[in-house]
PDB file of N, CA and C in Angstrom:
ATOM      1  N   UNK A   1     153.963  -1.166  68.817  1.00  0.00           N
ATOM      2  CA  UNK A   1     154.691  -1.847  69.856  1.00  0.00           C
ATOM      3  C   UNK A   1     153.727  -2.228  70.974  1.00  0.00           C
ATOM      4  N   UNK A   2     153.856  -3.369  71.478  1.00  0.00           N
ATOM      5  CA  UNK A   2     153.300  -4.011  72.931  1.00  0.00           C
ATOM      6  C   UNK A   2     154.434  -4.248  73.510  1.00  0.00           C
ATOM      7  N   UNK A   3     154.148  -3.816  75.049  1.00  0.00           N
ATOM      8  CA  UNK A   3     154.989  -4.337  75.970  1.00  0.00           C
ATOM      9  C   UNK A   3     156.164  -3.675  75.611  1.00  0.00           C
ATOM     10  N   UNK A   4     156.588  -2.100  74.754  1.00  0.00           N
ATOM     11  CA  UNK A   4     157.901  -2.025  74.519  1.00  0.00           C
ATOM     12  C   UNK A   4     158.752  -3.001  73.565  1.00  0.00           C
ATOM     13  N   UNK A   5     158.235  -3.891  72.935  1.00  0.00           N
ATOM     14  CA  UNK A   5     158.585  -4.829  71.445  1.00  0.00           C
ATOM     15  C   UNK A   5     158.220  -4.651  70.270  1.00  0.00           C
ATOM     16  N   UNK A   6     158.821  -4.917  70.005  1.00  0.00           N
ATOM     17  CA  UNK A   6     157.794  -4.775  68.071  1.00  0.00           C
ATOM     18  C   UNK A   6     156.780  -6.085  68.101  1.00  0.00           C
ATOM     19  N   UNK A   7     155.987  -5.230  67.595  1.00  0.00           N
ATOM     20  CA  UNK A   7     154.820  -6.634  67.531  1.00  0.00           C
ATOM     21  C   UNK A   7     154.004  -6.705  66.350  1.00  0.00           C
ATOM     22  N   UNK A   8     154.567  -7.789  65.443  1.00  0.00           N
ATOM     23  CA  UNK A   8     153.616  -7.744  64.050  1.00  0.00           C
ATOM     24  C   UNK A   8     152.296  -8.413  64.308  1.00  0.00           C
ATOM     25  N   UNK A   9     151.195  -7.923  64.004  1.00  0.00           N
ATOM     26  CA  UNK A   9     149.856  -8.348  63.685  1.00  0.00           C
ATOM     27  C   UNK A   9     148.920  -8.390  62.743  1.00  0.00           C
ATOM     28  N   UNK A  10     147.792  -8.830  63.099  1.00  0.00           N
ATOM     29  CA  UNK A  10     147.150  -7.772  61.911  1.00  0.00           C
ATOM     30  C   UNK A  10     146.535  -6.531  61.662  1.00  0.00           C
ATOM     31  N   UNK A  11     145.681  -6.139  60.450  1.00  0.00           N
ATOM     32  CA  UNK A  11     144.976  -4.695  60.911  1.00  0.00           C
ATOM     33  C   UNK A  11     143.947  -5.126  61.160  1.00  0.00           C
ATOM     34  N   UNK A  12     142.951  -4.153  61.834  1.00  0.00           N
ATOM     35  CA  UNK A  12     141.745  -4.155  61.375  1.00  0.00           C
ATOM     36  C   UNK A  12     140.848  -2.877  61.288  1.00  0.00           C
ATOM     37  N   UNK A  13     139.601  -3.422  59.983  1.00  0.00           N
ATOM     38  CA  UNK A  13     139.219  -2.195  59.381  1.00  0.00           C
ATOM     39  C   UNK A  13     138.211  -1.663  59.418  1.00  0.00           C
ATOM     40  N   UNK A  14     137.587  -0.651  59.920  1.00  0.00           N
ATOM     41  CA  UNK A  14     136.396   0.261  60.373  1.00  0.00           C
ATOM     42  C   UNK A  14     136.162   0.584  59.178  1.00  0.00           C
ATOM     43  N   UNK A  15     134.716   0.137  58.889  1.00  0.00           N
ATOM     44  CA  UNK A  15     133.990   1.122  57.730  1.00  0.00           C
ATOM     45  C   UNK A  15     132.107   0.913  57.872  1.00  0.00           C
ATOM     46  N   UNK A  16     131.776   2.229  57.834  1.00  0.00           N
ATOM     47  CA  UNK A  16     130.509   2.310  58.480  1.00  0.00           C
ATOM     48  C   UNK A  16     130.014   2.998  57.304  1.00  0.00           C
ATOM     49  N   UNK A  17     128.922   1.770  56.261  1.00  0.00           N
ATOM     50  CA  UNK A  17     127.956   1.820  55.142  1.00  0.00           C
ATOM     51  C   UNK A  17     126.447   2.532  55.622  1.00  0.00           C
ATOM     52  N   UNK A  18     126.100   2.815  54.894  1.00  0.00           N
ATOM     53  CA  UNK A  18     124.444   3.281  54.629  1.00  0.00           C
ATOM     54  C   UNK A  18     123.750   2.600  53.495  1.00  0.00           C
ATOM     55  N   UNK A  19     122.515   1.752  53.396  1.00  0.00           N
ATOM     56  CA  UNK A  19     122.407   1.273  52.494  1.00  0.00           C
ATOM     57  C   UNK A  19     120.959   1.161  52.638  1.00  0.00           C
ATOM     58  N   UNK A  20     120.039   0.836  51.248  1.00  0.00           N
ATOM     59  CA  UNK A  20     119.043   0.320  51.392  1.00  0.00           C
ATOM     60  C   UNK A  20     118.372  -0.819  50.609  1.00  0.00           C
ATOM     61  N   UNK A  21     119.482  -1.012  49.688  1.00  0.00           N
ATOM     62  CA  UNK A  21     119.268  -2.431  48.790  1.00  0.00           C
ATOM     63  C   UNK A  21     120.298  -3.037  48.158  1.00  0.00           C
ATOM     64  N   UNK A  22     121.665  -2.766  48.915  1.00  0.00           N
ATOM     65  CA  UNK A  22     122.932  -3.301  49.168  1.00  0.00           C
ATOM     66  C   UNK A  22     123.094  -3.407  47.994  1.00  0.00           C
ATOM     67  N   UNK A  23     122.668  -2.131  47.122  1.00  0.00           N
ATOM     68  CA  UNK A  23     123.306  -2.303  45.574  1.00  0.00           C
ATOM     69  C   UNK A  23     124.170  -1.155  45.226  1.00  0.00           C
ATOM     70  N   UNK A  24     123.516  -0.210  46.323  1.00  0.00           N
ATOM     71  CA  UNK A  24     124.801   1.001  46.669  1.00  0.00           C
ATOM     72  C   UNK A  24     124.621   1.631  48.195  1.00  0.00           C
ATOM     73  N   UNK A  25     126.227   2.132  48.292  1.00  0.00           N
ATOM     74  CA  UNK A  25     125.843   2.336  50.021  1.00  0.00           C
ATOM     75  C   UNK A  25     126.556   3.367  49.974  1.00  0.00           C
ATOM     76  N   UNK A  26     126.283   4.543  50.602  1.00  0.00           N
ATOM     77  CA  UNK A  26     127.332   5.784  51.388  1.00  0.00           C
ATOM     78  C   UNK A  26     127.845   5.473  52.398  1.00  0.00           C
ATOM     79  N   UNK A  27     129.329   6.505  53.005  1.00  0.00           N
ATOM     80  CA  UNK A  27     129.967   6.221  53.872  1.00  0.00           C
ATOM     81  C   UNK A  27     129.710   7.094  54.464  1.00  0.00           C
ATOM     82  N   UNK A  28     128.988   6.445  56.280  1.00  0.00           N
ATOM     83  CA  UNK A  28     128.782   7.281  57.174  1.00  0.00           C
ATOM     84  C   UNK A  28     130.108   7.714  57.809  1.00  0.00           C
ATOM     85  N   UNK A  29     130.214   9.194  58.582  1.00  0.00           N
ATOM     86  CA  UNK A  29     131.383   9.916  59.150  1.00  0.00           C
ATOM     87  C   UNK A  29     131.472   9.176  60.629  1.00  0.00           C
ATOM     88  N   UNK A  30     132.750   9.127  61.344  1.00  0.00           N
ATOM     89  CA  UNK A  30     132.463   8.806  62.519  1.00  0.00           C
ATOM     90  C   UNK A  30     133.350  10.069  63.385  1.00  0.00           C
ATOM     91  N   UNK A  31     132.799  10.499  63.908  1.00  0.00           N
ATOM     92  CA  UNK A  31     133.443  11.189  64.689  1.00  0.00           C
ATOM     93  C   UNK A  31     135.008  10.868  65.145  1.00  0.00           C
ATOM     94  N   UNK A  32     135.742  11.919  65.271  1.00  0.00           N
ATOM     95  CA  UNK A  32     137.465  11.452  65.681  1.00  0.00           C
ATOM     96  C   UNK A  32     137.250  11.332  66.945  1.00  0.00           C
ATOM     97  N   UNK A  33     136.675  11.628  67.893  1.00  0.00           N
ATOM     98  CA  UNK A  33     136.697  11.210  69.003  1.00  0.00           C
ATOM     99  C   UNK A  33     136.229   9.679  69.749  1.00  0.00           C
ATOM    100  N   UNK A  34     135.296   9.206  68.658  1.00  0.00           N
ATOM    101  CA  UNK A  34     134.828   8.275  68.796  1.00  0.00           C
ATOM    102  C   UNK A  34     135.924   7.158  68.092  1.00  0.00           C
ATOM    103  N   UNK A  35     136.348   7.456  66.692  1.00  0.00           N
ATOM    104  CA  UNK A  35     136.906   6.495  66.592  1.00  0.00           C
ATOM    105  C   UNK A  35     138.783   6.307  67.128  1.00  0.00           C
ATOM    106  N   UNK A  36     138.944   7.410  68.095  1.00  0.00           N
ATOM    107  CA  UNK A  36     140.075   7.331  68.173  1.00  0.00           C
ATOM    108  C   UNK A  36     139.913   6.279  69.994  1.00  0.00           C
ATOM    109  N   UNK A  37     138.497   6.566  70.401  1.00  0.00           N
ATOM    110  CA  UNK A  37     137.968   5.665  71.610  1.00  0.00           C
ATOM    111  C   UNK A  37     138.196   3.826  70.881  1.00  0.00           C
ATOM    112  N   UNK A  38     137.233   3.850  69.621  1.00  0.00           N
ATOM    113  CA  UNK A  38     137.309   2.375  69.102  1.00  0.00           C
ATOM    114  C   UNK A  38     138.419   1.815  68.913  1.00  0.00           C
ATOM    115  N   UNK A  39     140.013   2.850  68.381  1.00  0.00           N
ATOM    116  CA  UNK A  39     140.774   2.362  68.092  1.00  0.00           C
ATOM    117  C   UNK A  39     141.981   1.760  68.999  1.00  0.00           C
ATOM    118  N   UNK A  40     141.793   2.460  70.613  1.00  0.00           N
ATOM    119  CA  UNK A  40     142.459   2.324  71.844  1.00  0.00           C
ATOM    120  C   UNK A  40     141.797   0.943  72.061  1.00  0.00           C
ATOM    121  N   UNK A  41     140.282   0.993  72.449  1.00  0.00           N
ATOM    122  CA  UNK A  41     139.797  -0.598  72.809  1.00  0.00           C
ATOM    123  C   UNK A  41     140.502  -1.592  71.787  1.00  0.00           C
ATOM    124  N   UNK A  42     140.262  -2.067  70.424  1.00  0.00           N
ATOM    125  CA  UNK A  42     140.788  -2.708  69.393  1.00  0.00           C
ATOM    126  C   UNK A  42     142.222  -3.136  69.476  1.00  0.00           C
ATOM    127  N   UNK A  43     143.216  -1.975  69.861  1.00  0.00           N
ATOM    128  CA  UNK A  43     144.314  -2.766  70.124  1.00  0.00           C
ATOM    129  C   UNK A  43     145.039  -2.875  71.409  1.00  0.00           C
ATOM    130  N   UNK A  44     144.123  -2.563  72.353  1.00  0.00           N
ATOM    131  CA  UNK A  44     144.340  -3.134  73.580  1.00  0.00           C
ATOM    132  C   UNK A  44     143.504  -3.832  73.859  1.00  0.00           C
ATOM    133  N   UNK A  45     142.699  -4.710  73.270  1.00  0.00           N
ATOM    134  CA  UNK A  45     141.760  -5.744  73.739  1.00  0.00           C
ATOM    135  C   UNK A  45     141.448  -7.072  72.964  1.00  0.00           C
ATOM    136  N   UNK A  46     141.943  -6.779  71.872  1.00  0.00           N
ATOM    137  CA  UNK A  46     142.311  -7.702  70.480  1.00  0.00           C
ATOM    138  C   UNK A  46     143.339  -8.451  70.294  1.00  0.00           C
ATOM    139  N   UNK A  47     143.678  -9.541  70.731  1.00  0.00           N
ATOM    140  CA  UNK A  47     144.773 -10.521  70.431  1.00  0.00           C
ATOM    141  C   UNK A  47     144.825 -10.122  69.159  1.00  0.00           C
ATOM    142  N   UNK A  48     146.011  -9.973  68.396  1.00  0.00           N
ATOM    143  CA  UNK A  48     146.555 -10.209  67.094  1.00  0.00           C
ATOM    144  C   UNK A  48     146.328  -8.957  66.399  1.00  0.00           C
ATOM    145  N   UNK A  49     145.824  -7.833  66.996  1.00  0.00           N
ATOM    146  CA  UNK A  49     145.766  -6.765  66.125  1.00  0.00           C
ATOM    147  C   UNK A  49     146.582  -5.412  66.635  1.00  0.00           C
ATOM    148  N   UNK A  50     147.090  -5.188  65.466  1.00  0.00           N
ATOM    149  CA  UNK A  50     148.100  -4.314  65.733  1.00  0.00           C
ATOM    150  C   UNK A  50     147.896  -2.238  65.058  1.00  0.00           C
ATOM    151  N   UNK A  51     147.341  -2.884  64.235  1.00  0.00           N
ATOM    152  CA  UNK A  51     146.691  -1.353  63.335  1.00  0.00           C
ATOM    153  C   UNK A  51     145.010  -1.279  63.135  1.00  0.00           C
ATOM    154  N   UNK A  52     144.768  -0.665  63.056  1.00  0.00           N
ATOM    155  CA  UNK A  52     143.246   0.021  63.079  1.00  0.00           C
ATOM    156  C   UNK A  52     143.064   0.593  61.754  1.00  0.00           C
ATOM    157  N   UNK A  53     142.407   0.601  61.037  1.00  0.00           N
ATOM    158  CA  UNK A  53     142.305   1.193  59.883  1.00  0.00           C
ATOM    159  C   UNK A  53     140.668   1.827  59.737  1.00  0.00           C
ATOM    160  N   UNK A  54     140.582   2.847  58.545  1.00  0.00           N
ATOM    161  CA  UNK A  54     138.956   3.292  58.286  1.00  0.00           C
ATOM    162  C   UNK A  54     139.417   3.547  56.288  1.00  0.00           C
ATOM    163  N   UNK A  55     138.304   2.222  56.509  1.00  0.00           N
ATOM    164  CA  UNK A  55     137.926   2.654  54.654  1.00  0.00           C
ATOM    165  C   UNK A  55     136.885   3.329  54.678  1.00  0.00           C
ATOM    166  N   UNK A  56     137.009   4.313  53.023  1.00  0.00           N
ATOM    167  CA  UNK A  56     136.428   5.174  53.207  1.00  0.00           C
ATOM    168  C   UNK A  56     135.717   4.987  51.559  1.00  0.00           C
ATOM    169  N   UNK A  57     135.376   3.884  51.191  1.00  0.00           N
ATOM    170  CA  UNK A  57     135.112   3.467  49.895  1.00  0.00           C
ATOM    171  C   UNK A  57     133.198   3.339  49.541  1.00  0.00           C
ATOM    172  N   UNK A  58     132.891   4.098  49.223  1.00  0.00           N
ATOM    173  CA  UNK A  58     132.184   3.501  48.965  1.00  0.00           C
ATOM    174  C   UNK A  58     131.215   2.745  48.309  1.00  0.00           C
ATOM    175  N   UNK A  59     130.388   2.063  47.750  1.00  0.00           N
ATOM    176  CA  UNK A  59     129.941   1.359  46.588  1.00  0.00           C
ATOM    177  C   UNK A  59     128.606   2.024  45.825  1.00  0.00           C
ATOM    178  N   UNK A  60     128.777   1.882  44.541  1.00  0.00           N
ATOM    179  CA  UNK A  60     129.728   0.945  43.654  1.00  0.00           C
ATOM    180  C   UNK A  60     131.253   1.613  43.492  1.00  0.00           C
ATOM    181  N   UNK A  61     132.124   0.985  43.356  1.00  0.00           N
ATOM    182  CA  UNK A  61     133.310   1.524  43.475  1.00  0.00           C
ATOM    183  C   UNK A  61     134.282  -0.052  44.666  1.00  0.00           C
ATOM    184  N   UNK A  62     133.750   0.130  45.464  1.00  0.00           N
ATOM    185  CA  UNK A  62     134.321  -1.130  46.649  1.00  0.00           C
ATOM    186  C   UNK A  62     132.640  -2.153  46.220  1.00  0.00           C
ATOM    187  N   UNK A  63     133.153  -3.285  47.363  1.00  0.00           N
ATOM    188  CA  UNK A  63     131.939  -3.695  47.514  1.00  0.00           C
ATOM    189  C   UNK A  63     131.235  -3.564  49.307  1.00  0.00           C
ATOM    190  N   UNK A  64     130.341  -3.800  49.630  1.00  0.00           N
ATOM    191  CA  UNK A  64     129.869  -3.666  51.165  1.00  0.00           C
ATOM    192  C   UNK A  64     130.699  -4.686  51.962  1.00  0.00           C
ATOM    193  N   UNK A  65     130.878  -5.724  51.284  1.00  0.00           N
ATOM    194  CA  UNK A  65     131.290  -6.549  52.737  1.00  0.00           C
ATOM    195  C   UNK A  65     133.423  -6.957  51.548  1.00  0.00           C
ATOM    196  N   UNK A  66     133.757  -7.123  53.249  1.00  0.00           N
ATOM    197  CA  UNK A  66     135.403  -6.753  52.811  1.00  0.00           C
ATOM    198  C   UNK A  66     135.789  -8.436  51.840  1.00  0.00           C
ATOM    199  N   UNK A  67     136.748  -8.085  50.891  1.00  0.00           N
ATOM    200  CA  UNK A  67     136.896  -9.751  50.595  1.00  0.00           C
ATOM    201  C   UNK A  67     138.549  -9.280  49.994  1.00  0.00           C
TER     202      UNK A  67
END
């Protein structure tokens, strides 16, 4: 909710890779404190976004960049 309304948007999605020849990457941890800081800025500062998300995928398995 914004403003006390329902407000559909979109998400958006936090995911923090390690890589060194973008043929496989680990998923770095982010602290809850930190990302619960990223996730207050994001949807109070983000036209159109409404959810925050963290993938936790990492490749091979997903790929590095989102599609």
């Amino acid at each position: 909710m914004k403003d006390e309304s329902r407000y559909e948007g979109w998400p958006a999605i936090i995911r923090a890779v390690n890589t060194k020849d973008a043929m496989s990457a680990t998923i770095e941890e982010i602290p809850y404190p930190i990302l619960h800081h990223i996730t207050h800025r994001i949807t109070h500062e983000v036209p159109g976004i409404n959810r925050v998300l963290l993938d936790l995928t990492p490749k091979p398995i997903g790929t590095i960049e989102w599609e």
